[in-house]
PDB file of N, CA and C in Angstrom:
ATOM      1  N   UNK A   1     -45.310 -16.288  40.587  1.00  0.00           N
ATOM      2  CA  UNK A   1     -45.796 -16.864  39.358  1.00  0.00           C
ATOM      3  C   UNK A   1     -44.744 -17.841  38.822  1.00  0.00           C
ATOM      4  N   UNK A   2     -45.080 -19.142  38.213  1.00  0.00           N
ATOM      5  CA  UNK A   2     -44.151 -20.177  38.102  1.00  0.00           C
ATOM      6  C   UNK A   2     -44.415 -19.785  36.183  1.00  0.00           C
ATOM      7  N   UNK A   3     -43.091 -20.070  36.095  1.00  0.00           N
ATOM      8  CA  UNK A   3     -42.935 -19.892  34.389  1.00  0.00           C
ATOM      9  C   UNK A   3     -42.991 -21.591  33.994  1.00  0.00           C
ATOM     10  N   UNK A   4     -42.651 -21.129  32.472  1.00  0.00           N
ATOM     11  CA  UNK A   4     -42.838 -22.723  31.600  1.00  0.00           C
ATOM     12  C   UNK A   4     -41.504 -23.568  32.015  1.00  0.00           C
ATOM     13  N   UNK A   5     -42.038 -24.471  31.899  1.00  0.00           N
ATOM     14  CA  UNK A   5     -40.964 -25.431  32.566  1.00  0.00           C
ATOM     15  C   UNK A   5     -39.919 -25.753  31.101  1.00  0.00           C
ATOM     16  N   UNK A   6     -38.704 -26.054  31.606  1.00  0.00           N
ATOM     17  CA  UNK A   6     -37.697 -25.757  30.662  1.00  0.00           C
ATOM     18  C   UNK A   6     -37.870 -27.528  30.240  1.00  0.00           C
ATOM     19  N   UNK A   7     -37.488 -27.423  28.889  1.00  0.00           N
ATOM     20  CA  UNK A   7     -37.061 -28.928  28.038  1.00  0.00           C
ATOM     21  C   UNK A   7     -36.680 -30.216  28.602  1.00  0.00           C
ATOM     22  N   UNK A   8     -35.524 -30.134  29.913  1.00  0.00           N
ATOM     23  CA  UNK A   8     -34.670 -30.839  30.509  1.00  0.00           C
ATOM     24  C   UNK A   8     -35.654 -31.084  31.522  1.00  0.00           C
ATOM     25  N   UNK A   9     -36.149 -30.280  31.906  1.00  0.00           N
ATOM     26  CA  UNK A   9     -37.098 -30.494  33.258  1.00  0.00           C
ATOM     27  C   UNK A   9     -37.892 -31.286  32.774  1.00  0.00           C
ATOM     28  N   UNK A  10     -38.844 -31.536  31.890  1.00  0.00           N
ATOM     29  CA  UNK A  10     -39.544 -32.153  31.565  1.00  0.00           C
ATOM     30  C   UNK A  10     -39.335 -33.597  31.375  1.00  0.00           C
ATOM     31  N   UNK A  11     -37.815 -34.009  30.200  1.00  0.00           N
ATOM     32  CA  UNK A  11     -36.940 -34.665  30.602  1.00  0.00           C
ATOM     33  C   UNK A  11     -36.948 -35.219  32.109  1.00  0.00           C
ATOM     34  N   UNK A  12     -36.725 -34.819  33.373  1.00  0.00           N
ATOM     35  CA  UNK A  12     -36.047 -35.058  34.157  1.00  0.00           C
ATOM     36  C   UNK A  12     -37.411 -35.372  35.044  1.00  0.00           C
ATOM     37  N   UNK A  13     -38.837 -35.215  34.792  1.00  0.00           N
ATOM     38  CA  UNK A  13     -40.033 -35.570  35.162  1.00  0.00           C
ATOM     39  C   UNK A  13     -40.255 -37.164  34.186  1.00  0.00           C
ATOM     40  N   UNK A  14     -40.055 -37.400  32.916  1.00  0.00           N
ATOM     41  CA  UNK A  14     -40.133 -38.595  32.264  1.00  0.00           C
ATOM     42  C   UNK A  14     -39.659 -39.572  33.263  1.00  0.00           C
ATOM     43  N   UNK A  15     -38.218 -39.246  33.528  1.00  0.00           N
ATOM     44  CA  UNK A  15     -37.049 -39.974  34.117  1.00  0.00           C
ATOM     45  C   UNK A  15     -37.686 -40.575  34.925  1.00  0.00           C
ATOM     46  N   UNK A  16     -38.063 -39.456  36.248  1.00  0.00           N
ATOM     47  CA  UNK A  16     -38.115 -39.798  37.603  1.00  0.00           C
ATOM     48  C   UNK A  16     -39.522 -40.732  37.368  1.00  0.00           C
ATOM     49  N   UNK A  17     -40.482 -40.436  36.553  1.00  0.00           N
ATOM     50  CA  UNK A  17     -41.644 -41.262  36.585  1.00  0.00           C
ATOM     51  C   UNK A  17     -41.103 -42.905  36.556  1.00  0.00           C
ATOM     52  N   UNK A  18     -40.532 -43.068  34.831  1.00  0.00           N
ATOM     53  CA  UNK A  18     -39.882 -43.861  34.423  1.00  0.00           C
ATOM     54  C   UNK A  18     -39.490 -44.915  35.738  1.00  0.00           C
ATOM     55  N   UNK A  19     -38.451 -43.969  36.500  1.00  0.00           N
ATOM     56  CA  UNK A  19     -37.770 -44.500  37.910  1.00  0.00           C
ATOM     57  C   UNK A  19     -38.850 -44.919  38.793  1.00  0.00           C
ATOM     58  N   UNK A  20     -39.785 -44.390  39.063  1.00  0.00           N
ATOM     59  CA  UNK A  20     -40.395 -44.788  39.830  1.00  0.00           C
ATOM     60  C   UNK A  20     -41.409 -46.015  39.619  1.00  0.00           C
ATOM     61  N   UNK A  21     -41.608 -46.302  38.203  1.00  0.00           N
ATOM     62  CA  UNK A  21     -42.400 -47.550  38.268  1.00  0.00           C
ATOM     63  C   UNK A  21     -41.487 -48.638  37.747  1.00  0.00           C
ATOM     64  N   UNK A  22     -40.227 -48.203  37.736  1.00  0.00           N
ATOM     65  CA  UNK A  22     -39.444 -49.756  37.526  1.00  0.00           C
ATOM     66  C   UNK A  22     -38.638 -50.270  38.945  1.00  0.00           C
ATOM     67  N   UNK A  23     -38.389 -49.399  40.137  1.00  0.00           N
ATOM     68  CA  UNK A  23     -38.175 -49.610  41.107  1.00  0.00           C
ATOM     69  C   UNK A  23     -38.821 -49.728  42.196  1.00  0.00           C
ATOM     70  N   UNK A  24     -39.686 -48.300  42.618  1.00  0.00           N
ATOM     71  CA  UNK A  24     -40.593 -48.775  43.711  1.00  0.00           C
ATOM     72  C   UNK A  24     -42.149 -49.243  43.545  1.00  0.00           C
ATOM     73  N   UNK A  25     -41.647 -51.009  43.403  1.00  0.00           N
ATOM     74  CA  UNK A  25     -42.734 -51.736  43.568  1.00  0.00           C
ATOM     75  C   UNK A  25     -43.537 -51.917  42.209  1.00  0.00           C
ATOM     76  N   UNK A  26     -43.256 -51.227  41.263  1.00  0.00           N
ATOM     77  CA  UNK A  26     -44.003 -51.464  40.052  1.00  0.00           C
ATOM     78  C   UNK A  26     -42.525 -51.728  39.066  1.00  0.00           C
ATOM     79  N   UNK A  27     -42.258 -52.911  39.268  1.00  0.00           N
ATOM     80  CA  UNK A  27     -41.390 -53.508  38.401  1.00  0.00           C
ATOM     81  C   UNK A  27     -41.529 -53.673  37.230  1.00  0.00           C
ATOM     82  N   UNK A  28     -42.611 -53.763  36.746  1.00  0.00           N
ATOM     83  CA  UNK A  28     -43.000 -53.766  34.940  1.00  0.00           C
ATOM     84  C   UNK A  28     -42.590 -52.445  34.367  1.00  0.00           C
ATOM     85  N   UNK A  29     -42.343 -51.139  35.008  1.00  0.00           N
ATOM     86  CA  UNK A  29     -42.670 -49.970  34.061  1.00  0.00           C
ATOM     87  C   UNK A  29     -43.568 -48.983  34.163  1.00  0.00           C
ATOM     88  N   UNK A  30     -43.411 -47.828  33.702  1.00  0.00           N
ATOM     89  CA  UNK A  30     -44.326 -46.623  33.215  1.00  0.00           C
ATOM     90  C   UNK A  30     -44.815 -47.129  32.153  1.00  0.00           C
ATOM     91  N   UNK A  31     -46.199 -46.884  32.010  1.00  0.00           N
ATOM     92  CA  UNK A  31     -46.980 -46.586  31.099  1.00  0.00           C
ATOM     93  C   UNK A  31     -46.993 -45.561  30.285  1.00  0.00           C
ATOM     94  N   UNK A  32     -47.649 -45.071  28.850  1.00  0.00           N
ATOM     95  CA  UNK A  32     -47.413 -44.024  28.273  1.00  0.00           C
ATOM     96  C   UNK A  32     -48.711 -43.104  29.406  1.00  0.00           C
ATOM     97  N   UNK A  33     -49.438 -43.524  29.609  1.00  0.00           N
ATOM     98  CA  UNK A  33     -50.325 -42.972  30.323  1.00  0.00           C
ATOM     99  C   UNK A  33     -49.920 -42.228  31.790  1.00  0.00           C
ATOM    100  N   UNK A  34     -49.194 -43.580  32.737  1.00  0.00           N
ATOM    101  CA  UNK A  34     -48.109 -42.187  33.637  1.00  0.00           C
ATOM    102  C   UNK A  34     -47.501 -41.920  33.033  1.00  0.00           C
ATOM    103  N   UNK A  35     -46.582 -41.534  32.108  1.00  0.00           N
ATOM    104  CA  UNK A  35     -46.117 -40.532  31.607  1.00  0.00           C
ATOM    105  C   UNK A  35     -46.126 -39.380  31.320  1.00  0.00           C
ATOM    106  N   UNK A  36     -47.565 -39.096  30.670  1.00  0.00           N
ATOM    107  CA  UNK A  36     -48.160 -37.978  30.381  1.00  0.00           C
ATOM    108  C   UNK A  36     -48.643 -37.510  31.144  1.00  0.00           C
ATOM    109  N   UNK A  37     -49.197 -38.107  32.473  1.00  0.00           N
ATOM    110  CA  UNK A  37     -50.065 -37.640  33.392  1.00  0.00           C
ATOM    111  C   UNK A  37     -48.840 -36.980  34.419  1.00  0.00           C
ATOM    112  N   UNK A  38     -47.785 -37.833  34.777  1.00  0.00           N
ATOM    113  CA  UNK A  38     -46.713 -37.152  35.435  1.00  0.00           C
ATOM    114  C   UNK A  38     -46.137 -35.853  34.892  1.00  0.00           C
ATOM    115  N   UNK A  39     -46.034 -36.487  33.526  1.00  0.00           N
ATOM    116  CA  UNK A  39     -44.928 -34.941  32.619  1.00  0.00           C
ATOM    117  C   UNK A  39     -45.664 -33.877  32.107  1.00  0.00           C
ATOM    118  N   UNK A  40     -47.495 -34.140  32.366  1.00  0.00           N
ATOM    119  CA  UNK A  40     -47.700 -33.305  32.154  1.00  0.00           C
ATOM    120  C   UNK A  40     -47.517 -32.659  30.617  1.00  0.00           C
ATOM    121  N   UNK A  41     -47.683 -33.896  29.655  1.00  0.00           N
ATOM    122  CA  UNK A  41     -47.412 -32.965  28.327  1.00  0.00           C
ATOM    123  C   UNK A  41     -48.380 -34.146  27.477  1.00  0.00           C
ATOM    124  N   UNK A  42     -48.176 -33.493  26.096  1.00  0.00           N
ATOM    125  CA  UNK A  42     -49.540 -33.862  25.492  1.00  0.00           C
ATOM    126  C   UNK A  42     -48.923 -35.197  24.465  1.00  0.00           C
ATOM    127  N   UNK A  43     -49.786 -36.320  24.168  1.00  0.00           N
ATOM    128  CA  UNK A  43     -49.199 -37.359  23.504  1.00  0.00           C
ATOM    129  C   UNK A  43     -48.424 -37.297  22.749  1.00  0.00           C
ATOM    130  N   UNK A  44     -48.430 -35.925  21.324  1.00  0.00           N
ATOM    131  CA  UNK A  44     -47.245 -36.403  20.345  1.00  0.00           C
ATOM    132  C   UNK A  44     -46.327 -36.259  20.552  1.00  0.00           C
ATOM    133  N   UNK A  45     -46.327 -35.247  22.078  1.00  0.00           N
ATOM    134  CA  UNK A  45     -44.702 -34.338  22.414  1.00  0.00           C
ATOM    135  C   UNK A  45     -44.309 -35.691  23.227  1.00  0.00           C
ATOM    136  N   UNK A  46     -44.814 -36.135  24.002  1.00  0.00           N
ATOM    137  CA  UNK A  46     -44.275 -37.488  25.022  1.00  0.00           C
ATOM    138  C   UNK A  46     -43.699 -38.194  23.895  1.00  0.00           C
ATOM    139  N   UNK A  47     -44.271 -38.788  22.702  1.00  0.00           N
ATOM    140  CA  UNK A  47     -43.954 -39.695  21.953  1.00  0.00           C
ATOM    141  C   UNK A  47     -42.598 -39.406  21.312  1.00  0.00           C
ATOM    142  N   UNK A  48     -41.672 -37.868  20.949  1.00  0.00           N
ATOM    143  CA  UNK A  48     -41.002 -37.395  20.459  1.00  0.00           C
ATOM    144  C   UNK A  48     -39.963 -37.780  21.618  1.00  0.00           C
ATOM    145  N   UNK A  49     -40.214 -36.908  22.662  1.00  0.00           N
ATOM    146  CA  UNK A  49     -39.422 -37.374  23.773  1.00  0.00           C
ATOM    147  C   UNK A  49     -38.611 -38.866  24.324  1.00  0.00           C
ATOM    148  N   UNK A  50     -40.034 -39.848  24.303  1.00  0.00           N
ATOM    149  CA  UNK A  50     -39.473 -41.136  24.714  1.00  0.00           C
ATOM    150  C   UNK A  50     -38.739 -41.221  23.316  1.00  0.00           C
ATOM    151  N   UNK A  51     -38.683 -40.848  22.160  1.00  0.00           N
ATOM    152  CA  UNK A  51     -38.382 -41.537  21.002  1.00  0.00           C
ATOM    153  C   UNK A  51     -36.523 -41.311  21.378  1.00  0.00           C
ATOM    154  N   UNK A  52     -36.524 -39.562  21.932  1.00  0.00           N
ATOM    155  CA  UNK A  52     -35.100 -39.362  22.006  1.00  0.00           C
ATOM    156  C   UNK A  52     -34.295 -39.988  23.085  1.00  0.00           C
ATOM    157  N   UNK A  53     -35.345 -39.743  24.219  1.00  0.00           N
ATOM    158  CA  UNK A  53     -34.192 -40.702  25.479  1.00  0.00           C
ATOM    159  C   UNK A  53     -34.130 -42.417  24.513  1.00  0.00           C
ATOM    160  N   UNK A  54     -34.806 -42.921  24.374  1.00  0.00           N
ATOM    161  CA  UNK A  54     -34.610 -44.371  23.759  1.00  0.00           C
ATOM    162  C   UNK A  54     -33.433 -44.316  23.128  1.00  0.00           C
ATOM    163  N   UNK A  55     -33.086 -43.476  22.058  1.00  0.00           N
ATOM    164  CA  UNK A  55     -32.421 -43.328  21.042  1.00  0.00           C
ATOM    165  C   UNK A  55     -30.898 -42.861  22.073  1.00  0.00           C
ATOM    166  N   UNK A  56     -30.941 -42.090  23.507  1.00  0.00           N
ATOM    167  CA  UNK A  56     -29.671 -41.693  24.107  1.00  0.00           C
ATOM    168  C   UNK A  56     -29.300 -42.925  24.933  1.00  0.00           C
ATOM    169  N   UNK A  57     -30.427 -43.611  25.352  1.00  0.00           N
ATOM    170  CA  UNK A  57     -30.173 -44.825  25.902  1.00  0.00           C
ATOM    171  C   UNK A  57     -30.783 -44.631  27.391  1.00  0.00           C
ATOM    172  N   UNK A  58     -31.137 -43.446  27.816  1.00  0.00           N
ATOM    173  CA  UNK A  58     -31.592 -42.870  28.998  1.00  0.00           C
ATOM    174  C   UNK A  58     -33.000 -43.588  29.420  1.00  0.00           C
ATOM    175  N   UNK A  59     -33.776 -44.218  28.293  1.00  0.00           N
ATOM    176  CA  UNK A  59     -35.003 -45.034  28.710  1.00  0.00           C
ATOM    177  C   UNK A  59     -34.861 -46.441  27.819  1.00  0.00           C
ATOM    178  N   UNK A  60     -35.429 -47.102  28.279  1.00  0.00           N
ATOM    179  CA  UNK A  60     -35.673 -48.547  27.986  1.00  0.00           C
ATOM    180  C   UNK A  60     -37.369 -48.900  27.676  1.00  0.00           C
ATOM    181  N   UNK A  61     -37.538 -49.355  26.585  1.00  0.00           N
ATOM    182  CA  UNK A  61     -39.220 -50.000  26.425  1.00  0.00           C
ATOM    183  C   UNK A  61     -39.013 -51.467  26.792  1.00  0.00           C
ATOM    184  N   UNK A  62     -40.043 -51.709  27.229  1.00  0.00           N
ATOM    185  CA  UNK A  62     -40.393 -53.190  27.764  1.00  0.00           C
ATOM    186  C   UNK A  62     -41.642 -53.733  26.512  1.00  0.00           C
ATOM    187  N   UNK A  63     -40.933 -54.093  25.535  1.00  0.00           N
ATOM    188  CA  UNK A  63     -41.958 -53.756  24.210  1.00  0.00           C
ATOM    189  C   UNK A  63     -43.291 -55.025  24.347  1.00  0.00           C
ATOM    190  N   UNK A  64     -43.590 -56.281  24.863  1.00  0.00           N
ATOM    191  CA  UNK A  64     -44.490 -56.956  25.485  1.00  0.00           C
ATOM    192  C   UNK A  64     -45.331 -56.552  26.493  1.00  0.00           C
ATOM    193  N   UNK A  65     -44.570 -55.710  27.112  1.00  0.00           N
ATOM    194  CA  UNK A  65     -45.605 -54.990  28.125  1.00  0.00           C
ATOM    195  C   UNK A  65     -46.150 -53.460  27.942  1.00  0.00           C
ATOM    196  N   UNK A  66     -45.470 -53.148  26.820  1.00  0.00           N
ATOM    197  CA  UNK A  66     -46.044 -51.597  26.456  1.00  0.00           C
ATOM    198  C   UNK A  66     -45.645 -50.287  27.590  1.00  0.00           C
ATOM    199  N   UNK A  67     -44.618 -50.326  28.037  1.00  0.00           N
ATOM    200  CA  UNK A  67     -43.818 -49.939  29.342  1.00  0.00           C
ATOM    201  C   UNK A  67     -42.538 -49.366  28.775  1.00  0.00           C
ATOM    202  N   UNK A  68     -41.792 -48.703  29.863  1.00  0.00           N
ATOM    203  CA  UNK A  68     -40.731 -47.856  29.898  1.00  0.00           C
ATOM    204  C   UNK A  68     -40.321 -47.647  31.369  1.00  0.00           C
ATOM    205  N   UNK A  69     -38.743 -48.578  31.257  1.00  0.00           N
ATOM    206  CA  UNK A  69     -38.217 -48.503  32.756  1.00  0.00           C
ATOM    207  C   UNK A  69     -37.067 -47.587  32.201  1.00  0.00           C
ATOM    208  N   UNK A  70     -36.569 -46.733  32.990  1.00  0.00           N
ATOM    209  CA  UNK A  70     -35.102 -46.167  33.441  1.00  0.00           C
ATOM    210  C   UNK A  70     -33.891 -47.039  33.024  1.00  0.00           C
ATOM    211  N   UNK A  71     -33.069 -46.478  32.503  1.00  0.00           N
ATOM    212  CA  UNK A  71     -31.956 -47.840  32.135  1.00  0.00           C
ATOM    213  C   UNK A  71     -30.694 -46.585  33.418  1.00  0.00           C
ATOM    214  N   UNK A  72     -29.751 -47.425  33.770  1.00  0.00           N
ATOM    215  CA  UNK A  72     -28.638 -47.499  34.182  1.00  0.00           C
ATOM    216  C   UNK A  72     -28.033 -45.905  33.945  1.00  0.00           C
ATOM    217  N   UNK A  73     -28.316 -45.636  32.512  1.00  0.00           N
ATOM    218  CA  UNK A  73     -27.472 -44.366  32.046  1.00  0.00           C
ATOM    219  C   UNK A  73     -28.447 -42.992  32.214  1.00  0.00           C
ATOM    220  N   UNK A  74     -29.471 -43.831  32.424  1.00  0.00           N
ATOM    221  CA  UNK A  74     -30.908 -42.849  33.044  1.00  0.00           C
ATOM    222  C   UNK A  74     -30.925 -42.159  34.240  1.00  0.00           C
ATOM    223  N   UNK A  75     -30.485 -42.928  35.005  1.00  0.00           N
ATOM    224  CA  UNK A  75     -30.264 -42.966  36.640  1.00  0.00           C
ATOM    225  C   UNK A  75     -29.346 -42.061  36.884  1.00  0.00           C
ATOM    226  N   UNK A  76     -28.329 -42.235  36.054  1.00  0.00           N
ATOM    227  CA  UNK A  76     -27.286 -41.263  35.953  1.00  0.00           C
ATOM    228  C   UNK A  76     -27.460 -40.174  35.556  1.00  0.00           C
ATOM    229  N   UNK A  77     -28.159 -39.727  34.586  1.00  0.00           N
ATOM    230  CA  UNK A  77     -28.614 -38.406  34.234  1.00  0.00           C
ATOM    231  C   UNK A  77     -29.216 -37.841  35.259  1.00  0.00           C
ATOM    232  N   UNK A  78     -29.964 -38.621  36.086  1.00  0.00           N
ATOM    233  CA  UNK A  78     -30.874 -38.041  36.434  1.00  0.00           C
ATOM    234  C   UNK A  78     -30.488 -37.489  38.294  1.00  0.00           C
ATOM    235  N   UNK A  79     -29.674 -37.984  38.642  1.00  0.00           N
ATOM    236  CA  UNK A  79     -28.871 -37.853  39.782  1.00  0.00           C
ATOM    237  C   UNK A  79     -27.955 -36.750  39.085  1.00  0.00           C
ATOM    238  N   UNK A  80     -27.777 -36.417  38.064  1.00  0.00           N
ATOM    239  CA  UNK A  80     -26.709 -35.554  37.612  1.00  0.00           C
ATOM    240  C   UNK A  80     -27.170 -34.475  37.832  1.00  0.00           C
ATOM    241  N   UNK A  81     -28.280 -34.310  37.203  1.00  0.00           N
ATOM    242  CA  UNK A  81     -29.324 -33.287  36.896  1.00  0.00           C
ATOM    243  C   UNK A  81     -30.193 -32.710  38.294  1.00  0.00           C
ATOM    244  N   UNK A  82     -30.002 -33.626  38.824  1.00  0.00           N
ATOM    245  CA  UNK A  82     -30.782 -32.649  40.676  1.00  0.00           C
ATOM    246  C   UNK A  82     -29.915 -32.065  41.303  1.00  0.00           C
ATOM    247  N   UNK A  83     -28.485 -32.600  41.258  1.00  0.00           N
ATOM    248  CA  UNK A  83     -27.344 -31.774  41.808  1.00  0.00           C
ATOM    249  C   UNK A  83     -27.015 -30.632  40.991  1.00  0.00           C
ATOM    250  N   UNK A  84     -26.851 -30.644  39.535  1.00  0.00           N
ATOM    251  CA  UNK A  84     -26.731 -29.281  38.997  1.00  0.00           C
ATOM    252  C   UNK A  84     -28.263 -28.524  38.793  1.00  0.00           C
ATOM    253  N   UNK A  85     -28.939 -28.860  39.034  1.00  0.00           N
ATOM    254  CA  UNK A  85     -30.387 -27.746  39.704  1.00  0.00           C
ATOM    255  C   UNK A  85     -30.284 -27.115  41.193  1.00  0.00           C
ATOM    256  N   UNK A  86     -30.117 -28.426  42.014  1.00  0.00           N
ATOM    257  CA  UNK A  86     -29.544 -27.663  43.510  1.00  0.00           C
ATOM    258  C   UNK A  86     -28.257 -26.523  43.249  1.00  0.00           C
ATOM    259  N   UNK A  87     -27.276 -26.926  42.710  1.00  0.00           N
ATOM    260  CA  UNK A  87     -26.264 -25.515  42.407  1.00  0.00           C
ATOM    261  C   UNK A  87     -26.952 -24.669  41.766  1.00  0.00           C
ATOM    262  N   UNK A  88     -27.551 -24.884  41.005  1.00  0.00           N
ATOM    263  CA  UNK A  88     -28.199 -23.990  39.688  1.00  0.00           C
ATOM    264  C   UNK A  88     -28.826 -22.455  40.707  1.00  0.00           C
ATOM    265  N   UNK A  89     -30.274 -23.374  41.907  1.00  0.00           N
ATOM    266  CA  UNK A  89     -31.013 -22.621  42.703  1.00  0.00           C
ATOM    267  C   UNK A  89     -30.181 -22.019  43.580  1.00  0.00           C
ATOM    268  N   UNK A  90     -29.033 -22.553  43.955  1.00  0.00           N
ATOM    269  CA  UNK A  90     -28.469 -21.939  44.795  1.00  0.00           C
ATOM    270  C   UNK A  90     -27.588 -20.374  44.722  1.00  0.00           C
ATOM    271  N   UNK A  91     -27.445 -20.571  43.039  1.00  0.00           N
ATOM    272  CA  UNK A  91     -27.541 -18.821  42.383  1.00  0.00           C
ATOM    273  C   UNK A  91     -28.516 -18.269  42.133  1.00  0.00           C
ATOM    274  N   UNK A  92     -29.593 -18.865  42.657  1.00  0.00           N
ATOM    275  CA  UNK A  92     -31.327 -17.789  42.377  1.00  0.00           C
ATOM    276  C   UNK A  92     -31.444 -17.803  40.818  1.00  0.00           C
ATOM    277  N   UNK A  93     -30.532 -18.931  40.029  1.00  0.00           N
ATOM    278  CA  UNK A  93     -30.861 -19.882  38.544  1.00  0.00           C
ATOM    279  C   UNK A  93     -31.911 -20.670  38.800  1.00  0.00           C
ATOM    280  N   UNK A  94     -33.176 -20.377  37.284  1.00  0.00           N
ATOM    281  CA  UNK A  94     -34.131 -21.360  37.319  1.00  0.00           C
ATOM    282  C   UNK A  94     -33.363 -22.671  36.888  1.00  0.00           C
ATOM    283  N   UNK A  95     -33.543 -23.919  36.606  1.00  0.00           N
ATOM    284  CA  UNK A  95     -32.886 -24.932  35.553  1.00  0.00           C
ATOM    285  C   UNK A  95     -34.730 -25.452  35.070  1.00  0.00           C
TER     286      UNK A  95
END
């Protein structure tokens, strides 16, 4: 049985979406729409969320195109964050 997914994880699903439509091949951006559909969470909570990575610097809006790419310090989190989950699992720790 899979439990609720923790705060960061969710986080770290924004990210990778984020990542994935500003690099492979969809250079404009995530939509709020992949967003939610990737992270799996419901509009006002997405909206709270992007509000905080924006605010850490971890996401970027593309405010003409209504989009959200990964910034630089994003990338970094987010490479941070799969290696301390791989250690994490590797003590039979959820992250």
């Amino acid at each position: 049985m899979t439990g609720y997914r923790t705060h960061i994880s969710i986080i770290a699903d924004i990210l990778d979406t984020a990542r994935e439509y500003s690099y492979e091949g969809h250079d404009k951006g995530a939509t709020v729409t992949h967003l939610i559909r990737r992270a799996n969470v419901p509009h006002r909570r997405l909206s709270s969320l992007v509000s905080e990575l924006k605010a850490s610097g971890l996401l970027k809006e593309v405010p003409e195109e209504s989009r959200y790419q990964i910034s630089e310090k994003g990338m970094e989190f987010l490479k941070t964050y799969r290696q301390f989950k791989g250690f994490a699992e590797g003590f039979g720790l959820r992250v």
